[in-house]
Protein backbone atom coordinates (compact mmCIF):
# COMPACT_ATOMS: atom_id res chain seq x y z
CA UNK A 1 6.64 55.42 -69.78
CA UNK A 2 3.12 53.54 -70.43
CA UNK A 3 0.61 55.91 -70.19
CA UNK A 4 -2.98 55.03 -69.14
CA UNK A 5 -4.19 55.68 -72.36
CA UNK A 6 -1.51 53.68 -73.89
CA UNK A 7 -2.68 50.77 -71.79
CA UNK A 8 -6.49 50.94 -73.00
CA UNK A 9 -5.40 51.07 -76.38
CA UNK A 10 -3.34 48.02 -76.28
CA UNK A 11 -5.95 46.12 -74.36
CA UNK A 12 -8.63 47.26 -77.15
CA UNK A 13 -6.21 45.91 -80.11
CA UNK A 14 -5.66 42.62 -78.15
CA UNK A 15 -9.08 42.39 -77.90
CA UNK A 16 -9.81 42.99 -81.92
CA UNK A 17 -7.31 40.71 -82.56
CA UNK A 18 -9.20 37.98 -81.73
CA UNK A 19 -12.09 39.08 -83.39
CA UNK A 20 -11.60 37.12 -86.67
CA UNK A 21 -15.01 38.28 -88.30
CA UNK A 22 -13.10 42.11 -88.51
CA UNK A 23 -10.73 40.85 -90.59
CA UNK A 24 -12.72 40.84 -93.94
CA UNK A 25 -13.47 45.03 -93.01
CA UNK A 26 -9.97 45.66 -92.36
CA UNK A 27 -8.59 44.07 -95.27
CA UNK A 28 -10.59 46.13 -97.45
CA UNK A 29 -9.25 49.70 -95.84
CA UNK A 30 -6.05 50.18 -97.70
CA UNK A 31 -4.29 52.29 -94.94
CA UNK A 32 -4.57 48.64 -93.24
CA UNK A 33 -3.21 46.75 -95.90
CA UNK A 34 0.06 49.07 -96.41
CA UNK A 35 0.56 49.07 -92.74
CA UNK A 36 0.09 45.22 -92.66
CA UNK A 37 2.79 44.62 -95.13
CA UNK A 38 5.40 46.68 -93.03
CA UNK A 39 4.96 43.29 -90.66
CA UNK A 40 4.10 40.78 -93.11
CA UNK A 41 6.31 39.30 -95.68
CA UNK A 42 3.35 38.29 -98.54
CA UNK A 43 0.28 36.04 -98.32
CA UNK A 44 2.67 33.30 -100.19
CA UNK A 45 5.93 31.15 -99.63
CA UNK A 46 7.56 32.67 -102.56
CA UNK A 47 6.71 36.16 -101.31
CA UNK A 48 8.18 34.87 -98.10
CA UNK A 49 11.15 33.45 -99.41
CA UNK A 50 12.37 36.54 -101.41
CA UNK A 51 11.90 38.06 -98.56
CA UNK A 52 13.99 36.20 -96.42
CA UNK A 53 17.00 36.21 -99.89
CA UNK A 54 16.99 39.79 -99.22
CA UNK A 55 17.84 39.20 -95.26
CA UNK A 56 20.53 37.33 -96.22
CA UNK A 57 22.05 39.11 -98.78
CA UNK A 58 22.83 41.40 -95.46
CA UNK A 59 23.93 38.81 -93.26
CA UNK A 60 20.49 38.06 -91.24
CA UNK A 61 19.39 34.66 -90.15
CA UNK A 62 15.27 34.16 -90.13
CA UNK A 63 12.67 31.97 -89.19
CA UNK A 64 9.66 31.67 -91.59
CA UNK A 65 6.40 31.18 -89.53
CA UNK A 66 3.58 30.52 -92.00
CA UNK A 67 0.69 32.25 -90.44
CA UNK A 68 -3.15 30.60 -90.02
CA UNK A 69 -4.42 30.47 -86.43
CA UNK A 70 -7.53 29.30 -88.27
CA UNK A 71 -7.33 26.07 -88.01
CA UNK A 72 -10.41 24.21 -87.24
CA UNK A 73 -10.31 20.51 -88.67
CA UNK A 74 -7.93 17.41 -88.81
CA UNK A 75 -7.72 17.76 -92.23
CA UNK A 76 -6.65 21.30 -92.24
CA UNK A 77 -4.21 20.61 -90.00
CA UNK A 78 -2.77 18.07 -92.19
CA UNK A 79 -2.66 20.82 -94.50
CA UNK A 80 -0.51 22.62 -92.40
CA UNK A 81 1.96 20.25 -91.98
CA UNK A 82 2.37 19.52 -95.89
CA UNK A 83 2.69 23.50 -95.95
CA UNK A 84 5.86 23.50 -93.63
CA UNK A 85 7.60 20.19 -94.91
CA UNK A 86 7.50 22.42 -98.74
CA UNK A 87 8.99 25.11 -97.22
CA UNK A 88 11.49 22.98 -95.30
CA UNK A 89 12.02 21.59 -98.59
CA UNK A 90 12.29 25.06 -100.63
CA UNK A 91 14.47 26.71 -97.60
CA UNK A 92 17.06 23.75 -98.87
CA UNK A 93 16.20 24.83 -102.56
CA UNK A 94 16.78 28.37 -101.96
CA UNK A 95 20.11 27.95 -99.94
CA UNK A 96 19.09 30.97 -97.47
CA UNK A 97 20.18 30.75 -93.98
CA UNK A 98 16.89 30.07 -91.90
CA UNK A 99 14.58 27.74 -90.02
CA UNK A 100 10.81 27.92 -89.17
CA UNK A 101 8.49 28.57 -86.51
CA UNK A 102 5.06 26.84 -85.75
CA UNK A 103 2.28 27.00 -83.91
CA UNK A 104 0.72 24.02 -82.22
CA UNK A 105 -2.74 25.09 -82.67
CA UNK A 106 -1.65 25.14 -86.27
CA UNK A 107 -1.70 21.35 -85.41
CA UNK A 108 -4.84 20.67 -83.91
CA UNK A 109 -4.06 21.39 -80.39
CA UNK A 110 -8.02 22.67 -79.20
CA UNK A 111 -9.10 20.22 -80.31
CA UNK A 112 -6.94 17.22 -79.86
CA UNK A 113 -3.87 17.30 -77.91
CA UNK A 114 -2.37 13.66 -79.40
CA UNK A 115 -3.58 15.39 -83.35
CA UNK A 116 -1.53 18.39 -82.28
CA UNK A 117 1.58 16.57 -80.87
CA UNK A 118 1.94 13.57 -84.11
CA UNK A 119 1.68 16.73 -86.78
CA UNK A 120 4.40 18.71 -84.97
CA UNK A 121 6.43 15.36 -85.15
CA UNK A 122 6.14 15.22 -88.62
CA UNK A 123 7.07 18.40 -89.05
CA UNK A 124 10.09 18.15 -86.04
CA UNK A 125 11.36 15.07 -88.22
CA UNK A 126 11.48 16.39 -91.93
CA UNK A 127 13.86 19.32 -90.23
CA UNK A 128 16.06 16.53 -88.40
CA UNK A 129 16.65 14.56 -91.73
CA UNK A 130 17.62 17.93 -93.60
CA UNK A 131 19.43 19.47 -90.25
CA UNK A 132 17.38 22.24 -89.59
CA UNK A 133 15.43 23.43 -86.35
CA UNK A 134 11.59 24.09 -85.76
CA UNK A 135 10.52 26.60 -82.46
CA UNK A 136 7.28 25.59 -81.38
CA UNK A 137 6.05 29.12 -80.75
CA UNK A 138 4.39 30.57 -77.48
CA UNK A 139 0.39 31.17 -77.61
CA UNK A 140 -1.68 32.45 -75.02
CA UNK A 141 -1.36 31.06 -71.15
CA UNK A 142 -4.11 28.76 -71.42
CA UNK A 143 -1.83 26.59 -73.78
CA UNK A 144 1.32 27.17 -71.99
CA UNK A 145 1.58 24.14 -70.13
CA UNK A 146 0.55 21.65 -72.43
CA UNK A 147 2.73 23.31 -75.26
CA UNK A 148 5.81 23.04 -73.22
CA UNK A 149 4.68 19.50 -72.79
CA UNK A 150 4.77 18.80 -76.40
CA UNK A 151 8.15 20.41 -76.64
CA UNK A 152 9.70 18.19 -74.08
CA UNK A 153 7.96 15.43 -75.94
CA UNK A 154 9.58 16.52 -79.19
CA UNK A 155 12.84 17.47 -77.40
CA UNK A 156 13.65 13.88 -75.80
CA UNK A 157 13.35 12.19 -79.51
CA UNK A 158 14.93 14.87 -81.79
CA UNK A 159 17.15 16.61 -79.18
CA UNK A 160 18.38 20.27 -78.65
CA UNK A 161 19.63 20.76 -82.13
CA UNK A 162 15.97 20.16 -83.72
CA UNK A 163 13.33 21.44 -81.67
CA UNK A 164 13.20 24.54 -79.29
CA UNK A 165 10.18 26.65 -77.13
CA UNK A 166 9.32 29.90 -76.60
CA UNK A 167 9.23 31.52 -73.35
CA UNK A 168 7.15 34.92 -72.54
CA UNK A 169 8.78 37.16 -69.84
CA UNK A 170 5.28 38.87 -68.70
CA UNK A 171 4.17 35.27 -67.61
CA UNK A 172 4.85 35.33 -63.39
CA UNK A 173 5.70 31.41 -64.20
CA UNK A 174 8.48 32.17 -66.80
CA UNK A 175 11.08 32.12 -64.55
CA UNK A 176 10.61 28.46 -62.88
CA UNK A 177 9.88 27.23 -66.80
CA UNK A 178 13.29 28.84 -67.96
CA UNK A 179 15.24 27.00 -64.96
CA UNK A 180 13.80 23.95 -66.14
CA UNK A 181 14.11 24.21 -69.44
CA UNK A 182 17.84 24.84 -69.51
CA UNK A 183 18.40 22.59 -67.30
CA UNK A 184 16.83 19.87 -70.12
CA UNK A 185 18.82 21.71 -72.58
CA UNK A 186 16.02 22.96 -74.34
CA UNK A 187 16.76 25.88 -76.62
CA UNK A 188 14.56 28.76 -75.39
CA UNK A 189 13.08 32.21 -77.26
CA UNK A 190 12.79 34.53 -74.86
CA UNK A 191 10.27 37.70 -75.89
CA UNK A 192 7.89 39.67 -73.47
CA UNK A 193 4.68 38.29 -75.12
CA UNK A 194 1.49 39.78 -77.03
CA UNK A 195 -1.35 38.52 -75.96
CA UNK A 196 -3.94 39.96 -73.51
CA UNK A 197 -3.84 37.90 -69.83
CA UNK A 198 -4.67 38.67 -66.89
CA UNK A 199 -2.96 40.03 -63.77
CA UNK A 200 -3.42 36.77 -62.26
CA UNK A 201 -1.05 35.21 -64.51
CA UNK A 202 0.90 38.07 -66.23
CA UNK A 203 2.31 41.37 -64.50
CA UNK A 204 0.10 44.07 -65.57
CA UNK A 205 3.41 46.30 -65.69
CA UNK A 206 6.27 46.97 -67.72
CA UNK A 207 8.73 47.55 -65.72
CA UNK A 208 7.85 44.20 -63.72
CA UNK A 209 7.84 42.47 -67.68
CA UNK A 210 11.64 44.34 -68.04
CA UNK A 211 12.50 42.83 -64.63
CA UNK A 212 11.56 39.63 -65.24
CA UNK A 213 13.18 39.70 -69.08
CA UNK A 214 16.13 40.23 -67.75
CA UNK A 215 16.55 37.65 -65.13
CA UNK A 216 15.40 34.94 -67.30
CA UNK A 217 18.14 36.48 -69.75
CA UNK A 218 20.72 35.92 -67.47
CA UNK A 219 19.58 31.94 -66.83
CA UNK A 220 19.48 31.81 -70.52
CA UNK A 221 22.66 32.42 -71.27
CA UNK A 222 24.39 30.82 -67.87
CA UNK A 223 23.22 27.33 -69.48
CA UNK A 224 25.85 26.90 -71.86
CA UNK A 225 22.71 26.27 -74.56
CA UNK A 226 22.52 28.47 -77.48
CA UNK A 227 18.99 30.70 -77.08
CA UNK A 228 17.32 33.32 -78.66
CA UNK A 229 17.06 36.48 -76.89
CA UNK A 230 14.21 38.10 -79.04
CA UNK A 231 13.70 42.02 -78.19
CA UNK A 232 13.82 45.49 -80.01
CA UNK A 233 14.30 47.44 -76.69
CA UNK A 234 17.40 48.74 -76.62
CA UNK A 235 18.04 48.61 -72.53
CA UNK A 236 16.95 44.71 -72.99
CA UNK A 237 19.59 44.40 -75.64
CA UNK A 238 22.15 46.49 -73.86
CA UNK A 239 21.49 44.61 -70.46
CA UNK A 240 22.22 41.62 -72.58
CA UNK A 241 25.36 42.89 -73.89
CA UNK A 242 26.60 43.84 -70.72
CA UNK A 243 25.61 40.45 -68.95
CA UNK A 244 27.57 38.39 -71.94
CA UNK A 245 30.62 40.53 -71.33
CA UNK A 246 30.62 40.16 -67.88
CA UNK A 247 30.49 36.42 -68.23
CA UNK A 248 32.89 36.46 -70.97
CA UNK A 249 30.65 35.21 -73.60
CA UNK A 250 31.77 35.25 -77.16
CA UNK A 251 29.94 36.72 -79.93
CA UNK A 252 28.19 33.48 -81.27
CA UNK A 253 27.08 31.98 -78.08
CA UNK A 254 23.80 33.07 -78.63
CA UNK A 255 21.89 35.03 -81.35
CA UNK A 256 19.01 38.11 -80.55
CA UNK A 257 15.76 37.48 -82.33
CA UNK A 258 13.53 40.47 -83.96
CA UNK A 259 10.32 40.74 -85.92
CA UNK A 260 10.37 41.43 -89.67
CA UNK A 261 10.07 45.14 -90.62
CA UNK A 262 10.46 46.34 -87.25
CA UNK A 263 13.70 48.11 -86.40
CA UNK A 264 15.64 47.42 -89.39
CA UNK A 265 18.42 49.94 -88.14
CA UNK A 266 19.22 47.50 -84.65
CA UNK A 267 18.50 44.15 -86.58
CA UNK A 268 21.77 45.80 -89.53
CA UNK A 269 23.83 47.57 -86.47
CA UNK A 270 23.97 43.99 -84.63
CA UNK A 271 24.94 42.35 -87.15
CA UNK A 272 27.67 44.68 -88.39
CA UNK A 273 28.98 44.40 -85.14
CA UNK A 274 29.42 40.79 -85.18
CA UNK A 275 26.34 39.19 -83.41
CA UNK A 276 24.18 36.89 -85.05
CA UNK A 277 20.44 38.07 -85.53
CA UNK A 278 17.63 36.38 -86.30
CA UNK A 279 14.61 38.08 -87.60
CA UNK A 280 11.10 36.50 -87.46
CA UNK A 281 9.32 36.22 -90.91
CA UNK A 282 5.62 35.72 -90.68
CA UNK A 283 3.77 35.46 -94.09
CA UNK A 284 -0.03 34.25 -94.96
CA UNK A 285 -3.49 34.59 -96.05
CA UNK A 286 -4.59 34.64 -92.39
CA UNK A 287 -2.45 37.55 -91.02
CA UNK A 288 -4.87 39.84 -89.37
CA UNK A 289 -4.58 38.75 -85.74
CA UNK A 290 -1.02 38.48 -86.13
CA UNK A 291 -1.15 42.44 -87.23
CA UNK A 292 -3.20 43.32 -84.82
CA UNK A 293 -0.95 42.00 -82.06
CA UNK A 294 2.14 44.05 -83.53
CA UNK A 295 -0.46 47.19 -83.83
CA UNK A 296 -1.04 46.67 -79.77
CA UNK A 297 2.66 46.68 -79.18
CA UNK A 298 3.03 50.46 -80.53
CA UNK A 299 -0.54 51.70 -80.31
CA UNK A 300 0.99 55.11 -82.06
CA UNK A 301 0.70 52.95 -85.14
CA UNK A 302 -3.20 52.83 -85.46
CA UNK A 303 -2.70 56.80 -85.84
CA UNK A 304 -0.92 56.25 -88.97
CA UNK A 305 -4.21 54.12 -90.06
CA UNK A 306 -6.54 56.75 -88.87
CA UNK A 307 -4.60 59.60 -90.63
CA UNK A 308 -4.52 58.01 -93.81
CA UNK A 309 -8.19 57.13 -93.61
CA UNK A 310 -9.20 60.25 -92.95
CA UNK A 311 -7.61 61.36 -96.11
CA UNK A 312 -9.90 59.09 -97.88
């Protein structure tokens, strides 16, 4: 159960994570820094990459997502893009069995909506010609329109097998968007989301989040389109389980998605039982509101920063 308490802590995190001028103090507390790398496979693409050999060696599937919600300038969003087309180009190097995800702000998208939509395309297009995939993550709600835009956009040239969206179950407009996105054949991410919104546009509960997970689950997988179902709760996982059975849904019809470093046990226990499992592999220079989102998912982690910084 979410506790009150629980509640103001994650809404405080949410809130620091978008303080980017904290991110210079934190990185200097080393409790921080060890906690951070739990989440966060290396400030570089190699770092990233070995990480993602050693998911494979145990049968995992990833998606890199190189992270800098920084991104300010036209240039630096050009930046960006030569960024993912080398590690398109090194995930064919490497042989490892994975794809990327990107963010369209990454592209230019405050700034410039056309900016944002011709860099995805050149990144969209150097996965086509090697076969690969790119998911155009989720941001916050202000975005969410306009980024499903750019998906459908992408979609109509490169198809189901190139480009895919992310969906965020605590939206109230997530169901209506995952009706219409299956029925484009758009491949679909389904998590619960991490930013901080308001009640307006998200539910404010998490049983109401649960609820709502769950039915677009079940549109998910009656669409006949291979989806991610991206969760670490184990009811989510088992209502998905059940669901597949009952519509007699083989193993590989669709794949469940988890973070990197985050229950390591489920991601190993899926896959030993024959279901495919993707884990999410963020890496970067510019990781601290990406940390600080994970931190508001289980507040109980900032105690393990406070304990260790009281020990000096």
């Amino acid at each position: 159960m979410t506790t009150a308490a629980d509640h103001l802590s994650r809404s405080a995190l949410l809130f620091l994570s978008r303080q980017s001028n904290l991110k210079d103090v934190a990185t200097r507390l080393k409790p921080f820094r060890e906690l951070a790398s739990r989440f966060i496979a290396g400030e570089t693409l190699e770092e990233a990459v070995d990480a993602v050999r050693a998911l494979t060696a145990k049968g995992l599937l990833a998606s890199f997502d190189h992270l800098n919600e920084a991104v300010r300038s036209p240039q630096e969003t050009r930046d960006e893009v030569r960024h993912y087309q080398r590690l398109l180009a090194r995930i064919d190097q490497v042989g490892v069995k994975a794809n990327v995800s990107l963010k369209l702000t990454q592209c230019g998208l405050l700034f410039d909506r056309n900016l944002a939509l011709l860099n995805a395309r050149a990144v969209v297009a150097d996965a086509a010609a090697r076969d690969s995939f790119v998911r155009v993550d989720m941001e916050e709600s202000a975005v969410t329109q306009v980024t499903l835009d750019i998906v459908r956009d992408l979609h109509s040239e490169f198809g189901e097998t190139h480009v895919g969206a992310v969906l965020q179950s605590y939206l109230r407009r997530t169901e209506e968007d995952a009706k219409a996105l299956c029925a484009e054949r758009v491949r679909i991410r389904l998590c619960k989301g991490a930013y901080l919104e308001g009640p307006d546009v998200a539910f404010p509960d998490k049983k109401d989040v649960d609820a709502n997970f769950v039915r677009c689950m079940r549109i998910l997988l009656d669409s006949g389109v291979y989806h991610g179902i991206a969760t670490h709760d184990e009811r989510m996982i088992d209502a998905t389980l059940e669901y597949a059975a009952r519509q007699h849904l083989p193993k590989g019809a669709f794949e469940f998605q988890m973070l990197y470093g985050i229950r390591r046990d489920l991601q190993e226990r899926l896959v030993k039982e024959g279901h495919p499992v993707r884990v999410y592999v963020p890496y970067g220079k510019h990781w601290y509101p990406y940390f600080m989102r994970r931190l508001a998912e289980r507040p109980a982690n900032l105690w393990f920063v406070m304990r260790n910084l009281m020990k000096g």
